[in-house]
Protein backbone atom coordinates (compact mmCIF):
# COMPACT_ATOMS: atom_id res chain seq x y z
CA UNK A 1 22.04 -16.41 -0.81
CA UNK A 2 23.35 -12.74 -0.24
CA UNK A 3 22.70 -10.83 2.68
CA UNK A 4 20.97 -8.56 0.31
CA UNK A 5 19.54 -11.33 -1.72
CA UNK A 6 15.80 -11.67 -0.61
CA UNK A 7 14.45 -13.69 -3.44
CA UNK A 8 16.25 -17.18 -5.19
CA UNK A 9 15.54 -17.74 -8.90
CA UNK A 10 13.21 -20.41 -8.06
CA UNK A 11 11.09 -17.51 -6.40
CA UNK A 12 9.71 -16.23 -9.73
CA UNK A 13 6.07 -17.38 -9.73
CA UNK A 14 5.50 -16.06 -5.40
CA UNK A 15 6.78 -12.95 -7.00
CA UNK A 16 3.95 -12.75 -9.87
CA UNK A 17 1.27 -14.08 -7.68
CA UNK A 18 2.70 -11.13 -4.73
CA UNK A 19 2.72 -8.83 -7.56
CA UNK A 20 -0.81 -9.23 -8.72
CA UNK A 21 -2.39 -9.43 -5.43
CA UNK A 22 -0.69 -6.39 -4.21
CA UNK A 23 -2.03 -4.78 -7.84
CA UNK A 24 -5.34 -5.85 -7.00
CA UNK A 25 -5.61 -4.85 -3.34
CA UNK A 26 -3.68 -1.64 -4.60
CA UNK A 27 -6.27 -0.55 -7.26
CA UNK A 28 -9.19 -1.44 -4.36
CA UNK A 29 -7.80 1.39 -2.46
CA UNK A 30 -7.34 3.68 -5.15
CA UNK A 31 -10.85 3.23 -6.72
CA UNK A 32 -12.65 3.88 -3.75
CA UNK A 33 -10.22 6.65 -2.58
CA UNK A 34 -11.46 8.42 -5.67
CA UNK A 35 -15.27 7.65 -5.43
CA UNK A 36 -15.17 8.61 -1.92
CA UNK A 37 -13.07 11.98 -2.48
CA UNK A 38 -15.51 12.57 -5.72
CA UNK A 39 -18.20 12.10 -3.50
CA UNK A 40 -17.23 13.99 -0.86
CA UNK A 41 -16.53 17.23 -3.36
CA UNK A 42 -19.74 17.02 -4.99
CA UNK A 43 -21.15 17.25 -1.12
CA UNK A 44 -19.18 20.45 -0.62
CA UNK A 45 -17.44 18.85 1.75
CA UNK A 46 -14.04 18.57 1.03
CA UNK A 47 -11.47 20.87 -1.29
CA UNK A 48 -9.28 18.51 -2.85
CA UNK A 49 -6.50 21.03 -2.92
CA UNK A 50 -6.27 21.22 0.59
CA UNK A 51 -6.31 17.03 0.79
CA UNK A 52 -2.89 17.65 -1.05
CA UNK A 53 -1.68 20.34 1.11
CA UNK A 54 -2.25 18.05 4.45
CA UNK A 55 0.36 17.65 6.74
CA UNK A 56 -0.58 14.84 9.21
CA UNK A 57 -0.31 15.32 13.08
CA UNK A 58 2.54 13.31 15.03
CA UNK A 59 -0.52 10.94 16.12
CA UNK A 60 -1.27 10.09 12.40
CA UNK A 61 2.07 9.99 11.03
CA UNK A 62 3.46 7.19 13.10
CA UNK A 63 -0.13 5.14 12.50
CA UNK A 64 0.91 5.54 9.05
CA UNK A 65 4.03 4.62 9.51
CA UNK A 66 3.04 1.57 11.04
CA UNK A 67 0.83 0.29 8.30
CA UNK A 68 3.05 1.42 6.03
CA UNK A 69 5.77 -1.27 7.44
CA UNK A 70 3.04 -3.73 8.08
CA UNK A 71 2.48 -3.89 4.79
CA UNK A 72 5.76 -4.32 3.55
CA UNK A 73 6.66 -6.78 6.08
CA UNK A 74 3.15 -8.86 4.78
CA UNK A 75 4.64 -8.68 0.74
CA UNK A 76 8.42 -9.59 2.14
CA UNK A 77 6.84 -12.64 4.78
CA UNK A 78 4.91 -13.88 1.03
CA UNK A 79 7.99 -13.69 -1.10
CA UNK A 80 10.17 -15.41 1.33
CA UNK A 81 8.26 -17.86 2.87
CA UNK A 82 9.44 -21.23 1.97
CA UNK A 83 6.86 -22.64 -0.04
């Protein structure tokens, strides 16, 4: 294996199943993202142009950073685990 090889050929069916989970868990978050944002607008609430004008504080940018890596080191510790 490469030092930029993460997957062998044998890997194929981790990938699918990583794949599809990460689809499903993906569309979870998306779905209710939308209901809750839809929600939240009919409620007066919340202006959905200024949810895509938001610039997160320093605080809130590194806690997304760090779920952001969290979650890529979860889909890279699946693909690579030995099975």
């Amino acid at each position: 294996m490469t030092k930029d090889q993460v997957l062998q050929a044998t890997d194929i069916d981790r990938l699918g199943q990583a794949l599809i989970n990460l689809t499903k868990e993906l569309w979870i978050v998306k779905d209710r993202q939308r209901v809750l944002e839809a929600a939240l607008a009919d409620a007066e609430l919340l202006d959905k142009i200024a949810i895509a004008a938001y610039q997160p504080d320093e605080t809130l940018a590194t806690e997304l950073k760090t779920e952001r890596q969290k979650l890529i080191d979860g889909v890279i510790n699946v693909l690579t685990a030995t099975p």
